[in-house]
Structures are given as C-alpha cells and as structure tokens.
N, C-alpha and C. Protein backbone atom coordinates (compact mmCIF):
# COMPACT_ATOMS: atom_id res chain seq x y z
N UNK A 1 -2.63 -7.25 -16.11
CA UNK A 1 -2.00 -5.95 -15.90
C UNK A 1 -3.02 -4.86 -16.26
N UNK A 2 -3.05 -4.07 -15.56
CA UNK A 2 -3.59 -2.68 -15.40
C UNK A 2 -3.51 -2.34 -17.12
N UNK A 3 -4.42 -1.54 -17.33
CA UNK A 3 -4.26 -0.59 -18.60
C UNK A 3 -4.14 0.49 -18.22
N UNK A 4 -5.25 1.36 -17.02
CA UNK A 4 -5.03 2.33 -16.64
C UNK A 4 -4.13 2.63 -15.54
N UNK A 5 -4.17 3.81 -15.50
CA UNK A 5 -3.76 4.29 -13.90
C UNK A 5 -4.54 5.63 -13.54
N UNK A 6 -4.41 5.88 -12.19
CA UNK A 6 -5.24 7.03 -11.69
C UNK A 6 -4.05 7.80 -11.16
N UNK A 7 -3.69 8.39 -11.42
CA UNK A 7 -2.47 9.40 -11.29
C UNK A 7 -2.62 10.43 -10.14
N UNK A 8 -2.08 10.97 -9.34
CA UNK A 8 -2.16 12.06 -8.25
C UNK A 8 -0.93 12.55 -8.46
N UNK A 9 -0.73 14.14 -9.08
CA UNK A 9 0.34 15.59 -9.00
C UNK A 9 -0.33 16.10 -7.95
N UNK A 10 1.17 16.38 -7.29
CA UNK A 10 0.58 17.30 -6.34
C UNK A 10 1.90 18.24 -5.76
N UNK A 11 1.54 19.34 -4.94
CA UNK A 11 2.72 19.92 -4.77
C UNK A 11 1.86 20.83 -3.40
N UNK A 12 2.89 20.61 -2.37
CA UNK A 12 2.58 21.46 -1.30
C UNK A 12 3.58 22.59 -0.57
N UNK A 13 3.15 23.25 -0.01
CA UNK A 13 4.06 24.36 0.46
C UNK A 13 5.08 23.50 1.69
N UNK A 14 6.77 24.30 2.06
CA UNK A 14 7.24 23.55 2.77
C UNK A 14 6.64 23.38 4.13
N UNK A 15 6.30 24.55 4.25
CA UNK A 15 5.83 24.71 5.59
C UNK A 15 4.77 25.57 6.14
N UNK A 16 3.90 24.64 6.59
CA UNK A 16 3.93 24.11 7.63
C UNK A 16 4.56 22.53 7.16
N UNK A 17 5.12 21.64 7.73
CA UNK A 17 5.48 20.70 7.18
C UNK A 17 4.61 19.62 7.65
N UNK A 18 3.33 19.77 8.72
CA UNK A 18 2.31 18.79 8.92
C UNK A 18 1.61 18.00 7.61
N UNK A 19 0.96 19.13 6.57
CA UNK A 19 0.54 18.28 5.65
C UNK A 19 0.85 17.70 4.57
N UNK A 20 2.71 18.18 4.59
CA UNK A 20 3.27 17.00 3.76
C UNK A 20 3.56 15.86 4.28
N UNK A 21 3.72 15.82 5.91
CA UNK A 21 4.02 14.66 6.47
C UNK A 21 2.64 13.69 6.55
N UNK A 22 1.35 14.48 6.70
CA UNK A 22 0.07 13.33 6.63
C UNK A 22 -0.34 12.84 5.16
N UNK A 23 0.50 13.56 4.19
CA UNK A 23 -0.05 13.25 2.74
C UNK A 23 0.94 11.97 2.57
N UNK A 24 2.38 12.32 2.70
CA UNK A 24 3.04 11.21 2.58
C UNK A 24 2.56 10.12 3.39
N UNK A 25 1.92 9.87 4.50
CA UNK A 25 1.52 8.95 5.51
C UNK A 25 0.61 8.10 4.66
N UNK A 26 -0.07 8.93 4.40
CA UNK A 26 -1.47 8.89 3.47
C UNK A 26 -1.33 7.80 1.82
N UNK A 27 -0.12 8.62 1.63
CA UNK A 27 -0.24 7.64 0.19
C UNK A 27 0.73 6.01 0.42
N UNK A 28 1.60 6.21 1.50
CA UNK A 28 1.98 4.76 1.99
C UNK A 28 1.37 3.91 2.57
N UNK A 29 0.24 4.10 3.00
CA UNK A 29 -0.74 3.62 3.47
C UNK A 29 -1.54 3.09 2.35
N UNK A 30 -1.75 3.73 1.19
CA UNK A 30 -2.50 3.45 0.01
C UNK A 30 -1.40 2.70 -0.77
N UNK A 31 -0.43 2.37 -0.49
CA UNK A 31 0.49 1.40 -1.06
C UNK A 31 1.06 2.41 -2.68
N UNK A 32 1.10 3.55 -2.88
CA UNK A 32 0.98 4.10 -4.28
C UNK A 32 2.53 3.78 -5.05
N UNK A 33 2.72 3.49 -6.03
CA UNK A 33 3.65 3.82 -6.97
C UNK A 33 4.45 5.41 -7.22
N UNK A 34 5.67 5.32 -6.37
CA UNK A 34 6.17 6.72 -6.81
C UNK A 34 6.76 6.94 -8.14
N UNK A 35 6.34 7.63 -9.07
CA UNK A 35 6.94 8.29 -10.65
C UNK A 35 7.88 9.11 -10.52
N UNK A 36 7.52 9.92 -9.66
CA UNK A 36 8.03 11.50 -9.62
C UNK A 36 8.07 11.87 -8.12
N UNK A 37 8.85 12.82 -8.23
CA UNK A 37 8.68 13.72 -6.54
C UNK A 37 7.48 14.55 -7.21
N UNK A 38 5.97 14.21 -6.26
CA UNK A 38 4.69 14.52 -6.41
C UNK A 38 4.06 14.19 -7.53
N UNK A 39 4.58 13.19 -8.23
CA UNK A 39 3.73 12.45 -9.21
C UNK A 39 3.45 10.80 -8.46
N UNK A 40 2.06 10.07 -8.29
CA UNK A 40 2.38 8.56 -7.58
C UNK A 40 1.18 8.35 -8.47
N UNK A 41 1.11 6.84 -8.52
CA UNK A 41 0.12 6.39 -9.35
C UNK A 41 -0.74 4.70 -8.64
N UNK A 42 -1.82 5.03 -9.28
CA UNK A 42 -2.10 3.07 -8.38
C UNK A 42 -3.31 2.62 -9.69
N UNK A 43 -3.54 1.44 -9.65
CA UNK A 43 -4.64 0.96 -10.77
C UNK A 43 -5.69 1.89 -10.67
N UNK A 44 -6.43 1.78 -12.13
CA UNK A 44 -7.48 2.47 -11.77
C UNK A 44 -8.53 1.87 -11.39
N UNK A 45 -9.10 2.09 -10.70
CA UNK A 45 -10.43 1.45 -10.25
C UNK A 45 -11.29 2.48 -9.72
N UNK A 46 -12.60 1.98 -9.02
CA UNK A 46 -13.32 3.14 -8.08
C UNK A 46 -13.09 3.78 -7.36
N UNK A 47 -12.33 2.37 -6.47
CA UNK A 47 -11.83 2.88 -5.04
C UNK A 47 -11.05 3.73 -5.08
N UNK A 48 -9.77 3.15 -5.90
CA UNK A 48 -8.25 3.98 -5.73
C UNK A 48 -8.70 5.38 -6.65
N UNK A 49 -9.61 5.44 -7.86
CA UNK A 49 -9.73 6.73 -8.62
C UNK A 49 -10.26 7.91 -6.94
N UNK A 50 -11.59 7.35 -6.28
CA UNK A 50 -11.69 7.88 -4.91
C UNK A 50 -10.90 8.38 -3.96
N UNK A 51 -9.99 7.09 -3.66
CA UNK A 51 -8.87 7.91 -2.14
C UNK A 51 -8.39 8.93 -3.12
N UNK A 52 -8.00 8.70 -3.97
CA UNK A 52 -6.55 9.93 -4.80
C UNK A 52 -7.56 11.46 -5.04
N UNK A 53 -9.02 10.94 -5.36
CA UNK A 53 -9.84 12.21 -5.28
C UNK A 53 -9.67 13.04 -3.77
N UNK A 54 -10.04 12.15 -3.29
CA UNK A 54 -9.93 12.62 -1.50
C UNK A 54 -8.99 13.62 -0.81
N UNK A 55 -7.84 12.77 -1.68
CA UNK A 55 -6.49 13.00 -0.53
C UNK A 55 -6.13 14.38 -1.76
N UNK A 56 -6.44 14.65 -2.92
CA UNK A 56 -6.07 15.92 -3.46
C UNK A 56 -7.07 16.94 -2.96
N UNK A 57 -8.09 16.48 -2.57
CA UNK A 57 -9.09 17.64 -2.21
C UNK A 57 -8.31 18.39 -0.88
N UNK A 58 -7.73 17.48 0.35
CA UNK A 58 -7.32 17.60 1.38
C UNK A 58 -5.87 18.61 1.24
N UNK A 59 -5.05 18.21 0.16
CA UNK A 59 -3.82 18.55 -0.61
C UNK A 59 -4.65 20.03 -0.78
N UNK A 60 -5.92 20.16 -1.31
CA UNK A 60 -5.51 21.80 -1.60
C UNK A 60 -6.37 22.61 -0.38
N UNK A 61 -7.18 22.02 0.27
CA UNK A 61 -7.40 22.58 1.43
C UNK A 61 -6.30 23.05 2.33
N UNK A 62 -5.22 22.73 2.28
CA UNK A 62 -3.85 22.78 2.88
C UNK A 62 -2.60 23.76 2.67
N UNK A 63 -4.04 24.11 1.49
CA UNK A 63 -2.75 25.04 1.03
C UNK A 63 -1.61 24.59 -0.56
N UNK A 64 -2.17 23.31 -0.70
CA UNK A 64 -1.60 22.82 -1.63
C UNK A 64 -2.11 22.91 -3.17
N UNK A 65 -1.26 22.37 -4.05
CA UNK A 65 -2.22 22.44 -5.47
C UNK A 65 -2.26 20.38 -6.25
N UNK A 66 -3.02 20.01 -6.53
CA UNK A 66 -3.22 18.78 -6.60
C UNK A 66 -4.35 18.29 -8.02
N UNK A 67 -3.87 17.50 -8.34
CA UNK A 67 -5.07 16.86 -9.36
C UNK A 67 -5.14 15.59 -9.66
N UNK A 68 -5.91 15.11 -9.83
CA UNK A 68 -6.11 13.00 -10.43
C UNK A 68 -5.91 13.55 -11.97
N UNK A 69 -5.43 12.19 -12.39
CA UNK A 69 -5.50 11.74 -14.05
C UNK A 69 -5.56 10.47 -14.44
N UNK A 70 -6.35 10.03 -15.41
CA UNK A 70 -6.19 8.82 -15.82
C UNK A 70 -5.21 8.86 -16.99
N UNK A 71 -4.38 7.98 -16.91
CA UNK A 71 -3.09 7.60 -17.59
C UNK A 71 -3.39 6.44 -18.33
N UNK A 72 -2.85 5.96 -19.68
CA UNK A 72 -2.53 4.93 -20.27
C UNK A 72 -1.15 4.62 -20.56
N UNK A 73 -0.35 4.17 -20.36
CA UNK A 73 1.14 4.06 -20.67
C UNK A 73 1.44 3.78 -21.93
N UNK A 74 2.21 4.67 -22.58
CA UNK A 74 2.17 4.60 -23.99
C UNK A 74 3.59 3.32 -24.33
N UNK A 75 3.84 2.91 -23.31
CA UNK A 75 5.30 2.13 -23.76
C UNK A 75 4.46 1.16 -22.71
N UNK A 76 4.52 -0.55 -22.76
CA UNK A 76 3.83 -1.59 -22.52
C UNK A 76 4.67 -2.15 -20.88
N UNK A 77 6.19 -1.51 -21.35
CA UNK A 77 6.50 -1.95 -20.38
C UNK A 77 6.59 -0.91 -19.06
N UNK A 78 6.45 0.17 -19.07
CA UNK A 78 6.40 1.46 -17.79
C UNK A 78 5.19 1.16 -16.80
N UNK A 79 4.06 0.30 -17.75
CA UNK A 79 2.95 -0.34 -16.76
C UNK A 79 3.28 -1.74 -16.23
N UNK A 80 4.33 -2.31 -16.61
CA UNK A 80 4.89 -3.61 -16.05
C UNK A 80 5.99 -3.04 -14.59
N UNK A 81 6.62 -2.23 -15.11
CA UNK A 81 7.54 -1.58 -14.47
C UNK A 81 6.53 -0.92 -12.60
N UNK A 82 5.59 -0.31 -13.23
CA UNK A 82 4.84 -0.30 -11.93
C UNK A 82 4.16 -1.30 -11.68
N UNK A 83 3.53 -2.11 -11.69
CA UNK A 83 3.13 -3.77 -11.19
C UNK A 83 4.14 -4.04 -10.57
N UNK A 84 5.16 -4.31 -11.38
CA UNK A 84 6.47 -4.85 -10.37
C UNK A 84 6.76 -3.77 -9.25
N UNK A 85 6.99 -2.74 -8.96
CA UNK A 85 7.48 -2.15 -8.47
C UNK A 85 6.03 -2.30 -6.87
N UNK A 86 4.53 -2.06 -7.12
CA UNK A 86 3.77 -2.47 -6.80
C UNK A 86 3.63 -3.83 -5.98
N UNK A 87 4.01 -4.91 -6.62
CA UNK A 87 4.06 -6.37 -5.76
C UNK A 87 5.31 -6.54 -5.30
N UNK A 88 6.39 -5.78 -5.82
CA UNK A 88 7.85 -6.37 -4.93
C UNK A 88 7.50 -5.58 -3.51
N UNK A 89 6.58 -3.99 -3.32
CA UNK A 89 6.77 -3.63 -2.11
C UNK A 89 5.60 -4.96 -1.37
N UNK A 90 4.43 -5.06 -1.94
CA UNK A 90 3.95 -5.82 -0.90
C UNK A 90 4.52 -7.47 -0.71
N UNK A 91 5.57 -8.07 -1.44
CA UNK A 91 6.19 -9.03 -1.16
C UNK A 91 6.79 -8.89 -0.17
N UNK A 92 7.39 -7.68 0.13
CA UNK A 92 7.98 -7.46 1.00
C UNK A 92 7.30 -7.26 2.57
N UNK A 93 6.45 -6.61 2.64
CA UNK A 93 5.37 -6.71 3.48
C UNK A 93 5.03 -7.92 3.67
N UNK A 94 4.66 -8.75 3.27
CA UNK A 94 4.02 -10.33 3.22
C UNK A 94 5.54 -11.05 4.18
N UNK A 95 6.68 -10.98 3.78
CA UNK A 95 7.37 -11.36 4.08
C UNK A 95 8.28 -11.42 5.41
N UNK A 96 8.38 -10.02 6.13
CA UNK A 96 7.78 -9.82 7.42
C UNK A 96 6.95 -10.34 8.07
N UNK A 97 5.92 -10.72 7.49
CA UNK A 97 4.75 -11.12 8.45
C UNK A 97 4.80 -12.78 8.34
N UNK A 98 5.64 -13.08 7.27
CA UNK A 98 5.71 -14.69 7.10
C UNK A 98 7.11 -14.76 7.91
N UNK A 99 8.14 -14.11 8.54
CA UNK A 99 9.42 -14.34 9.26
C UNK A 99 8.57 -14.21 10.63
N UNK A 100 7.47 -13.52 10.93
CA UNK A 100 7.31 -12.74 12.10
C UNK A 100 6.34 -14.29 12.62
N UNK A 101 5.45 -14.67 11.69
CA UNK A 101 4.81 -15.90 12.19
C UNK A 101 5.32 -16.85 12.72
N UNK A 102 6.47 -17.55 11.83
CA UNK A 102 7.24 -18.09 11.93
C UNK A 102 7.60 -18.37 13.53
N UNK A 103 8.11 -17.15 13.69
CA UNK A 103 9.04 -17.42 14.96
C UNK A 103 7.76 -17.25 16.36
N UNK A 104 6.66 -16.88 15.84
CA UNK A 104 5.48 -17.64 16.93
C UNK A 104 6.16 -18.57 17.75
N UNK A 105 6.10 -19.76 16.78
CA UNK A 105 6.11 -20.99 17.35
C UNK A 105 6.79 -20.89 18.50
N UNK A 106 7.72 -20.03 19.06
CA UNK A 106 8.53 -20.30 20.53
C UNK A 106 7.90 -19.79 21.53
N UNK A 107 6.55 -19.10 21.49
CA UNK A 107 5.85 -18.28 22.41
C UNK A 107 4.75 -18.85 23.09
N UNK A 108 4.56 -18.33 24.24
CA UNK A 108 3.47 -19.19 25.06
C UNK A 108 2.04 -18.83 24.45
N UNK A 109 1.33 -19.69 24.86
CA UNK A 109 0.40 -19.65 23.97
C UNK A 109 -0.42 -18.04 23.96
N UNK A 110 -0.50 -17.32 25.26
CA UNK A 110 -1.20 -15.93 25.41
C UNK A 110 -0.17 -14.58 24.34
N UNK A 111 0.84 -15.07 24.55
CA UNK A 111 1.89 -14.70 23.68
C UNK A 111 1.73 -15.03 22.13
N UNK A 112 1.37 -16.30 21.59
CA UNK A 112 1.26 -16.10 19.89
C UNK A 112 -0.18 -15.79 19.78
N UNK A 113 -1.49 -15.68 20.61
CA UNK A 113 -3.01 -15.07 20.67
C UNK A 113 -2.35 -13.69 20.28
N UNK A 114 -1.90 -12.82 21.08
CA UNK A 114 -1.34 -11.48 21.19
C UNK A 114 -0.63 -11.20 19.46
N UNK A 115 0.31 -11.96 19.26
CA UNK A 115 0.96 -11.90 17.96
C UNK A 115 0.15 -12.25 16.94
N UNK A 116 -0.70 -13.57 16.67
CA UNK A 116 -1.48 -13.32 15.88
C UNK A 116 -2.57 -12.36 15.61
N UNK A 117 -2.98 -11.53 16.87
CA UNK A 117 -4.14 -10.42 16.44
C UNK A 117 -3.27 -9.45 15.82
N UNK A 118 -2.06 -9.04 15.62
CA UNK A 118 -1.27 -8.39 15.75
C UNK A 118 -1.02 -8.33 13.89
N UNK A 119 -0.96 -9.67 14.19
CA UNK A 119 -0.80 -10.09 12.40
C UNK A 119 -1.98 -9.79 11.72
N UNK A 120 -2.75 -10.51 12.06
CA UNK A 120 -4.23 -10.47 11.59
C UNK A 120 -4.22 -8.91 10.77
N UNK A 121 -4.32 -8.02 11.82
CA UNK A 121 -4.32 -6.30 12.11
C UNK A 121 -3.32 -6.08 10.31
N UNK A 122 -2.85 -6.62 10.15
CA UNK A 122 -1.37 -6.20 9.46
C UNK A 122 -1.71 -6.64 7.84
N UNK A 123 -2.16 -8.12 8.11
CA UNK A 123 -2.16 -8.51 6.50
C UNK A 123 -3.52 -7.80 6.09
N UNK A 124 -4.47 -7.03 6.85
CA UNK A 124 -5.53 -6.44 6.55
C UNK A 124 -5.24 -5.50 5.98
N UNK A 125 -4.22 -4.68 6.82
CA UNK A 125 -3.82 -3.27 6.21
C UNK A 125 -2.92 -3.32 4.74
N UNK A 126 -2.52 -4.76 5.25
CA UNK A 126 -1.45 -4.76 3.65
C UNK A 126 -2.30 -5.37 2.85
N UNK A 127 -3.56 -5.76 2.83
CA UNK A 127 -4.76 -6.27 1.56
C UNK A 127 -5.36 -4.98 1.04
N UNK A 128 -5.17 -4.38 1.56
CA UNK A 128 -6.30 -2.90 1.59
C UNK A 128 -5.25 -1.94 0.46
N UNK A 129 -3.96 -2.30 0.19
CA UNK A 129 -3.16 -1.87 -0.97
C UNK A 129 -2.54 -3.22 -1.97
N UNK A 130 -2.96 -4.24 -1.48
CA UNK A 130 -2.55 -5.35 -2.22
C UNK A 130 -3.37 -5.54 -3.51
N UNK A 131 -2.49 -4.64 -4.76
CA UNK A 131 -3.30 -4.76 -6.50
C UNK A 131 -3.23 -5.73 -6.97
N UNK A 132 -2.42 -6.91 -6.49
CA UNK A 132 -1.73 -7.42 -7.77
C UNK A 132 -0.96 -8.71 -6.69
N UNK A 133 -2.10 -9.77 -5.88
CA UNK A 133 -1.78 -10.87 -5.14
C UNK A 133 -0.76 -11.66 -5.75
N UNK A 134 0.09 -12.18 -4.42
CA UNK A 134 1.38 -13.13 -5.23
C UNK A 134 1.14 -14.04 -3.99
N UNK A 135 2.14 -15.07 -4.85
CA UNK A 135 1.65 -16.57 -3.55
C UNK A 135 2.00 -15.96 -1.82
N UNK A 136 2.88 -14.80 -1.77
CA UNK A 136 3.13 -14.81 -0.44
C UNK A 136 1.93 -14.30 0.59
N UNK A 137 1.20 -13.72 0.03
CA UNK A 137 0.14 -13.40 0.62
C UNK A 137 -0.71 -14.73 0.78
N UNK A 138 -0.78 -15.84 0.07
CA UNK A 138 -1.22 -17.05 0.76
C UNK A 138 -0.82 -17.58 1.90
N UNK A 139 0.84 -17.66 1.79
CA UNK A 139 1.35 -18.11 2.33
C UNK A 139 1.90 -17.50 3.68
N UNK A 140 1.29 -15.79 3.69
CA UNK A 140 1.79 -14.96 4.99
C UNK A 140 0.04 -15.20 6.00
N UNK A 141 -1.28 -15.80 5.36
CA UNK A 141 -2.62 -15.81 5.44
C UNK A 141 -2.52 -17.30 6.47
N UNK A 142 -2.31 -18.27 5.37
CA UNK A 142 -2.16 -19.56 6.40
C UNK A 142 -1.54 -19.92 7.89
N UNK A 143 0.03 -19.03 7.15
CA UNK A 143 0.53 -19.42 8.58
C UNK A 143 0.08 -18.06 9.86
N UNK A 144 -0.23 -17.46 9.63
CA UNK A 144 -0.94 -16.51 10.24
C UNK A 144 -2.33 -17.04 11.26
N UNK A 145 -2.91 -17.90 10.52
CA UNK A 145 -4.03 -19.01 10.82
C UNK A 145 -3.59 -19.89 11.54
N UNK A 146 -2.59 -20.58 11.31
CA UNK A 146 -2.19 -21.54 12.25
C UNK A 146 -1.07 -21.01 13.18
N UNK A 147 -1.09 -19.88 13.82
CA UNK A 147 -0.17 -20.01 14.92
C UNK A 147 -1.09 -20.41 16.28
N UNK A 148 -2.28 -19.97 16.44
CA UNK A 148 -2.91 -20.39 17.62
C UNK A 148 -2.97 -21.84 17.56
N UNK A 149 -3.53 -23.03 16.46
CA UNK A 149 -3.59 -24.32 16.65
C UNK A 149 -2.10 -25.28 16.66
N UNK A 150 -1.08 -24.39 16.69
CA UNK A 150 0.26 -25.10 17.03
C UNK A 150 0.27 -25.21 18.40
C-alpha cells in the first residue's frame, strides 16, 4: 500500500462547461480516486505526480484554479479505503473484458480477430491506471490471448 498520494484541488468556472467536461474525461481516464467534489487522488509516483501536474496547469489555463499535493494519510485505514476503492473500479473494468472475451467464442473467426484487437486496445488503457494488479487482470490478459487460437 501506497504511503503517499499526489493529490489534485481544483475548481473551475461553470461555464464554459468544455473544460470541466475534458478535465473530468481526463481524470477517468487516469483512473483517479474521488475524495471530494474537486479533490481526486492516485499513488504517488513520477508519472501520476506528472499527469496531475499537467492536467492542473491546463485547469488554470482555462480559467480555472488548481494545485498537486503530496498527502500522507494520517489514519492507516483512509489509504486502504482508496486502494480499495482504486482496484474495485479496475476489477470492474477487468471484468467486462473477461464477460466480453468470453462470449468470443461464438464468433467467426474475422469476428473474434476484430474483438480481440478491440480488447487488446482496452486492457492497455485499463493498465495505464491499473495501481494496484488483482488476479483479474491475469485472468482478463489470458483469455484475451486465447480468443484467436480457439
């Protein structure tokens, strides 16, 4: 478990309502932990301390007001509380893509080629926020692999 976190406050005007809709795009895409309405958080690392630099710089180019923080959670379990909250969304993600494989098997073969690039495309995007691997991501990887040799 994480010790840190890299924290992003942020607060934007209502409107125009474009760059609250690409910020929100933006941090679901980065898989983030919501705290607060405009508080989200993700491990700290390089990368993630980076996008959250990025996407606040963009936040105040916009018109917005924004900042990173590194956080320590003073209670042991509020950093368990985000882990979990963290791997139940990408379980969930994984899990889709392990129902979606699955049902390959009834498709002609140009048909599960098509679905597996499709997948492929997917568990990439969901690795690219995946902190904190759980068996389903093995198990959404394999069968993902074997739909063309069925």
């Amino acid at each position: 478990m994480p010790t840190e976190w890299v924290l992003l406050s942020y607060r934007l005007p209502r409107e125009p309502s474009t760059p609250r809709i690409a910020t929100w795009r933006k941090l679901k895409r980065l898989g983030v932990a919501q705290i607060n309405d405009g508080l989200v958080a993700l491990p700290d690392d390089a990368r993630t301390r980076e996008q959250l630099e990025w996407l606040a710089g963009e936040i105040a180019e916009a018109g917005g007001v924004a900042a990173t923080w590194l956080a320590r959670p003073s209670v042991i379990q509020v950093g368990r509380d985000l882990v979990a909250e963290l791997t139940q969304a990408r379980i969930d993600e994984y899990a889709e893509v392990i129902e979606e494989a699955r049902s390959a098997g009834d498709l002609d073969d140009s048909a599960r080629r098509a679905v597996k690039r499709r997948l492929l495309d997917r568990l990439h995007r969901i690795g690219r926020r995946d902190y904190f691997p759980t068996p389903e991501r093995k198990e959404a990887h394999e069968l993902v692999a074997a739909i063309v040799s069925t």
